[in-house]
Protein backbone atom coordinates (compact mmCIF):
# COMPACT_ATOMS: atom_id res chain seq x y z
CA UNK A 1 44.78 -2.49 84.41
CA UNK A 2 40.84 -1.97 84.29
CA UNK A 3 38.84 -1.82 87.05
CA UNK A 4 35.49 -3.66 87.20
CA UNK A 5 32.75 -3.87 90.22
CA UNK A 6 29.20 -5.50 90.24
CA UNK A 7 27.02 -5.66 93.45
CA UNK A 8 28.45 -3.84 97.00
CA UNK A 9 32.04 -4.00 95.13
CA UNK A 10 33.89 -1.34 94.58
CA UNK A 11 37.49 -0.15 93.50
CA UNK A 12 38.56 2.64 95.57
CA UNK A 13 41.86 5.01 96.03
CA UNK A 14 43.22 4.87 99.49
CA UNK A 15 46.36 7.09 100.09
CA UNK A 16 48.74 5.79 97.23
CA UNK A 17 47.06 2.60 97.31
CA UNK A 18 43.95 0.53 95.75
CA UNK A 19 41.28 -0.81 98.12
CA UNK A 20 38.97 -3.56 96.63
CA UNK A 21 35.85 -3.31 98.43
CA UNK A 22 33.14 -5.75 98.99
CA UNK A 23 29.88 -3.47 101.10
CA UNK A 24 27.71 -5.49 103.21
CA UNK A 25 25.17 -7.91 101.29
CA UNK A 26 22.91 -10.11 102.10
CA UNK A 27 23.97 -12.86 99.84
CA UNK A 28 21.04 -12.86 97.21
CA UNK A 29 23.43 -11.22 94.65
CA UNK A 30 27.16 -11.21 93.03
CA UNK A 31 29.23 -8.66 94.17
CA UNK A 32 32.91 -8.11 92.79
CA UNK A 33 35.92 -5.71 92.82
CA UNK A 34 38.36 -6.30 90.50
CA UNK A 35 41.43 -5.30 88.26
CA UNK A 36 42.39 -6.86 85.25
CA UNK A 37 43.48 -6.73 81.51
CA UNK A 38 40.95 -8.49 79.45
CA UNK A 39 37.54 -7.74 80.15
CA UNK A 40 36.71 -5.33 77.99
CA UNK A 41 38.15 -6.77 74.96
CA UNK A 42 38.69 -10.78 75.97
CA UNK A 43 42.39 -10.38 75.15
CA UNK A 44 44.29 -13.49 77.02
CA UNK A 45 48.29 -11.66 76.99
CA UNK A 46 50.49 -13.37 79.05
CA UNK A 47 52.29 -16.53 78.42
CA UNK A 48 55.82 -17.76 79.89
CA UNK A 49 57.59 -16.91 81.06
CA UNK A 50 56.52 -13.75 83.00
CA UNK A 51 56.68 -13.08 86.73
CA UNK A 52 53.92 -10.89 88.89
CA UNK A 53 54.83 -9.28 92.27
CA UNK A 54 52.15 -7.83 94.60
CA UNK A 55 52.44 -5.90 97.97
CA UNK A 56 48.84 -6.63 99.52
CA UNK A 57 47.02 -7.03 102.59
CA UNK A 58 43.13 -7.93 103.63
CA UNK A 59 40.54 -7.12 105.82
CA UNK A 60 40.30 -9.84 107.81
CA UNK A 61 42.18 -13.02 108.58
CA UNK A 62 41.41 -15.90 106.89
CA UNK A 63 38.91 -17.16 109.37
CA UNK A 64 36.36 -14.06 108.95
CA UNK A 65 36.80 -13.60 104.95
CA UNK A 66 34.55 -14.69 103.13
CA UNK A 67 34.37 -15.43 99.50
CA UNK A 68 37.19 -15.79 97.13
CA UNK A 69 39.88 -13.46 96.22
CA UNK A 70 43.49 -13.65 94.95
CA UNK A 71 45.69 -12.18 92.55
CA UNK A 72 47.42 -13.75 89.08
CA UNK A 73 46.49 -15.12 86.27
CA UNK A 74 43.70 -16.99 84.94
CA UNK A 75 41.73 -17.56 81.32
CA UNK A 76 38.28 -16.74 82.61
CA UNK A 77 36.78 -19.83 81.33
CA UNK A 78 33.06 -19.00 82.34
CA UNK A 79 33.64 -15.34 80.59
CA UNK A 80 32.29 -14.13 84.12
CA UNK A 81 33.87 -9.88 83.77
CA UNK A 82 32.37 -9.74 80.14
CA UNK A 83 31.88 -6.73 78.47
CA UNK A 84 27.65 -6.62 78.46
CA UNK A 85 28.50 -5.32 74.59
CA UNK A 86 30.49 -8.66 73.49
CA UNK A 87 29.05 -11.36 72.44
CA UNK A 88 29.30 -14.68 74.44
CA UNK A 89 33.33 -15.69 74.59
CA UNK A 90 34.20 -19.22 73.78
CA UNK A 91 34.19 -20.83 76.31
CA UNK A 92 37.41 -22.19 77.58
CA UNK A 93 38.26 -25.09 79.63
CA UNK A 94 39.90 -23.44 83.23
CA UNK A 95 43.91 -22.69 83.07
CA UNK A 96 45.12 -20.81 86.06
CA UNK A 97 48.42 -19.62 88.27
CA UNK A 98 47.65 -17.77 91.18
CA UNK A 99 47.64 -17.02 94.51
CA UNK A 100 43.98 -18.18 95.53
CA UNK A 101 41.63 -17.89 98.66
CA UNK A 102 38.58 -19.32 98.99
CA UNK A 103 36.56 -19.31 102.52
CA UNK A 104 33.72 -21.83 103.90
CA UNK A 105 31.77 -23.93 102.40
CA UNK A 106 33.82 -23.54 99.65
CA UNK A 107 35.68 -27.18 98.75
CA UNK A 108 37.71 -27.82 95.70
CA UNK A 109 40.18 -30.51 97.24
CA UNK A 110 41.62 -30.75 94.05
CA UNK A 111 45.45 -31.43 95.33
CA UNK A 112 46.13 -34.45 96.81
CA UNK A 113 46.76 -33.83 100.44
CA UNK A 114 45.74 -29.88 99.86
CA UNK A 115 42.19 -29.25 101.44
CA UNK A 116 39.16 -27.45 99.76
CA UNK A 117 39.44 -24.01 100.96
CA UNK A 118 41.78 -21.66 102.47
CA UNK A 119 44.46 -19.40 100.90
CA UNK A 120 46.66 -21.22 98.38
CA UNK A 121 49.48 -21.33 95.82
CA UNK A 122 47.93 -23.49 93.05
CA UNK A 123 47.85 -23.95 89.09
CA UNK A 124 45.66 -25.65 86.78
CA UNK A 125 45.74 -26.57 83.24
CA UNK A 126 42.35 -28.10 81.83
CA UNK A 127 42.95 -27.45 78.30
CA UNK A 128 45.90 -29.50 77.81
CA UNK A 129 45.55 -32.35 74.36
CA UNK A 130 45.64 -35.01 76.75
CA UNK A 131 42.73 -33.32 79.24
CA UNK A 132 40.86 -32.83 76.14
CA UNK A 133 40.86 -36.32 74.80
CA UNK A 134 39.79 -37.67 78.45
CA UNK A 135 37.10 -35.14 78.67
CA UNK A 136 34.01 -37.71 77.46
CA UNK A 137 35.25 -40.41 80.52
CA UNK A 138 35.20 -37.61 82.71
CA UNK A 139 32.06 -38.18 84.74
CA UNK A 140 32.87 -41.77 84.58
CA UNK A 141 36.15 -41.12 86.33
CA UNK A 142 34.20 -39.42 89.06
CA UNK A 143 31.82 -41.82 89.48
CA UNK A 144 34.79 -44.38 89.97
CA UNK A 145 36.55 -41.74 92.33
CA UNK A 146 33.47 -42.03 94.39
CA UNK A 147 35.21 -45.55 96.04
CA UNK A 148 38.22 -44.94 97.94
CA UNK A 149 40.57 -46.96 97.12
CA UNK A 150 39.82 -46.13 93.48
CA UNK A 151 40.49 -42.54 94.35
CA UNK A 152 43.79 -43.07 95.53
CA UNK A 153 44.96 -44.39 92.14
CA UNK A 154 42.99 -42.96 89.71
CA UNK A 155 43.24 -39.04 91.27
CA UNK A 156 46.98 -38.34 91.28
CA UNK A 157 46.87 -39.38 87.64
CA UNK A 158 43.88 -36.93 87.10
CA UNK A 159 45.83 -34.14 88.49
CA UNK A 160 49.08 -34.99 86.60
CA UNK A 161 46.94 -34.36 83.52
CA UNK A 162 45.38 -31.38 84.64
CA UNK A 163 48.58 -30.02 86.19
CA UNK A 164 46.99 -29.34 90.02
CA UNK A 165 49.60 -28.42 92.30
CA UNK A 166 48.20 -26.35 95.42
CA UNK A 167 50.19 -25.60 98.89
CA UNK A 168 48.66 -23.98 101.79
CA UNK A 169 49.85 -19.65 102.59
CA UNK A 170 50.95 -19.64 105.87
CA UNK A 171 51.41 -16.03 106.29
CA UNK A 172 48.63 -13.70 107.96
CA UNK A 173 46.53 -12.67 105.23
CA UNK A 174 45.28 -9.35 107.10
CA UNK A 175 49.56 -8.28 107.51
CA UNK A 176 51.23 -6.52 104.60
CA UNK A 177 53.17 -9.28 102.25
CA UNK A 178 54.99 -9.41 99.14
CA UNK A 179 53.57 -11.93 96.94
CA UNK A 180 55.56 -12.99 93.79
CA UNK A 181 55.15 -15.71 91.09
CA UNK A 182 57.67 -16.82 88.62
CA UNK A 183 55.69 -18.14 85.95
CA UNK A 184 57.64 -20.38 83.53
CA UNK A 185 57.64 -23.06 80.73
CA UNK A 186 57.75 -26.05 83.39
CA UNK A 187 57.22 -24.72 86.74
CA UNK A 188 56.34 -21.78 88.63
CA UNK A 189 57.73 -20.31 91.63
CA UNK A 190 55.82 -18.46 94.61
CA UNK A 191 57.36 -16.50 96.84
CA UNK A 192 56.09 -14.70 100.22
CA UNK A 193 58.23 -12.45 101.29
CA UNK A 194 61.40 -12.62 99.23
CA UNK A 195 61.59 -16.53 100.77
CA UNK A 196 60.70 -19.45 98.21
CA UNK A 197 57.14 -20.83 99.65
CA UNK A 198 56.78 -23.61 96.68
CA UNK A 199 58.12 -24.76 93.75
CA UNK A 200 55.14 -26.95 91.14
CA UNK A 201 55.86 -29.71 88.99
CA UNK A 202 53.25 -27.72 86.90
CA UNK A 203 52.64 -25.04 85.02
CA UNK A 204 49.76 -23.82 82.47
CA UNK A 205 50.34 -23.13 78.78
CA UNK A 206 48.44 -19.93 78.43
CA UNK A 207 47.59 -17.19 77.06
CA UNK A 208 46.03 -16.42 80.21
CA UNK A 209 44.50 -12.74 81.72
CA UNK A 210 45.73 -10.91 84.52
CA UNK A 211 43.41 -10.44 87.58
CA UNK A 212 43.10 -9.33 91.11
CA UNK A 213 39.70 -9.55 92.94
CA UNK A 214 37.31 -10.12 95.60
CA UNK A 215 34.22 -11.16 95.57
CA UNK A 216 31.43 -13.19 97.46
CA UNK A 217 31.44 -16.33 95.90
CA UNK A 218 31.14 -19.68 96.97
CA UNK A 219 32.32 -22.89 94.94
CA UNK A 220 32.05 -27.08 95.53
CA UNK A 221 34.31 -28.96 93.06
CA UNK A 222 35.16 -32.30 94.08
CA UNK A 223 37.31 -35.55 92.22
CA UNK A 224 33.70 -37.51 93.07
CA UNK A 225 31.69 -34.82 90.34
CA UNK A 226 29.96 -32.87 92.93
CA UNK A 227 29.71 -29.07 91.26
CA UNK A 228 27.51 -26.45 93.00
CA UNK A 229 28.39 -22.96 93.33
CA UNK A 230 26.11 -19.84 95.22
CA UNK A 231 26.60 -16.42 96.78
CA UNK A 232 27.17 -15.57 100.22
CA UNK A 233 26.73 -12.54 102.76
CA UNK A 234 29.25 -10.66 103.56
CA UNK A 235 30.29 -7.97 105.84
CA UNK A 236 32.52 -4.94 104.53
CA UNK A 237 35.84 -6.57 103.47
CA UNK A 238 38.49 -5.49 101.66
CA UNK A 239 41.55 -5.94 99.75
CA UNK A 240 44.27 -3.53 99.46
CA UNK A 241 47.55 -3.21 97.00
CA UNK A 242 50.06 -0.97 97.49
CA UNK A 243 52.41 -2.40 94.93
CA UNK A 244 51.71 -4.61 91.42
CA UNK A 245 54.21 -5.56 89.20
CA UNK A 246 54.51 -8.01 85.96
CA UNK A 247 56.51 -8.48 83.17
């Protein structure tokens, strides 16, 4: 895996392990560490089924972290780790399975019943024919979610299509756990600790790029069409691996 860091991040050796490190900023710019397989060329490699195990730890608990981090897989739809010397990657509609944390004001209740922040299980699949074809009613839909009761029956049939399925991590994110996904044709299986934390109804076609990271982002993506993202400060954070395995 490459590593890539913008900003106060940076991807450091400590002992046998890597640390991803966020420095202190003051919010007014991106900072990321990061290892993956596909920024420097824009190679997507992994499709089902394939399963990823990680021995990690943070920082902080989940109260004090800030920004988002995680480890799996993803497509990079906004072509965000770019090589400077590439030219502009299509750009892809989101597909994603992956362990996910996002902190405050982060909200991206996109789960029925899951809320907008925390640390997650989830997938996502936004480039399926059927997503595509609903695309142009899109921010009609939204508008409609906007009304309550509409939400409650035009949402769960929104996230069928998109294949959203999120559950809540439990587990201490500042204690060492083993994190594993079984990524497969229909489902995918997480794991914490060699004990089966969730099993989706989902899963995302692919190819998709391999990616741990940390960074100090902040995103707003709700069923109602509010988008917003920004930058905020952080102190020094980190995340550590001491084991990453896929295949």
């Amino acid at each position: 895996m490459l590593h890539y860091a913008v900003g106060t991040g940076e991807v450091l050796t400590h002992g046998k392990d890597l640390r991803l490190l966020l420095g202190s900023n003051d919010g007014s710019h991106y900072s990321d560490a990061q290892l993956d397989d596909y920024h420097l060329d824009g190679m997507l490699r992994w499709r089902p089924p394939v399963s990823l195990s990680v021995r990690a730890r943070f920082s902080h608990p989940r109260a004090m972290l800030r920004g988002t981090a995680g480890f799996g897989f993803w497509n990079d739809p906004f072509g965000m780790t770019r090589n400077a010397n590439r030219r502009w990657p299509r750009l892809r509609l989101p597909q994603a399975v992956w362990f996910f944390f996002a902190s405050p004001p982060s909200d991206m209740p996109l789960a029925t019943g899951a809320p907008g922040c925390g640390w997650k299980t989830a997938t996502m699949d936004a480039g399926t024919p059927l997503a595509k074809l609903l695309l142009p009613v899109a921010p009609i839909g939204a508008m409609m979610c906007r009304l309550a009761w509409l939400y409650r029956r035009l949402w769960p049939l929104a996230q069928h299509v998109l294949k959203i399925d999120e559950k809540i991590v439990p587990d201490r994110m500042d204690e060492w756990h083993e994190y594993t996904l079984h990524w497969e044709k229909e489902r995918v299986i997480f794991i914490v600790d060699g004990v089966e934390l969730f099993r989706t109804r989902y899963a995302p076609r692919g190819p998709l790029g391999l990616v741990v990271w940390l960074d100090n982002q902040t995103m707003v993506a709700t069923p109602q069409g509010k988008v917003q993202s920004g930058l905020l400060a952080t102190d020094d954070q980190w995340l550590e691996i001491a084991q990453l395995e896929v295949g």
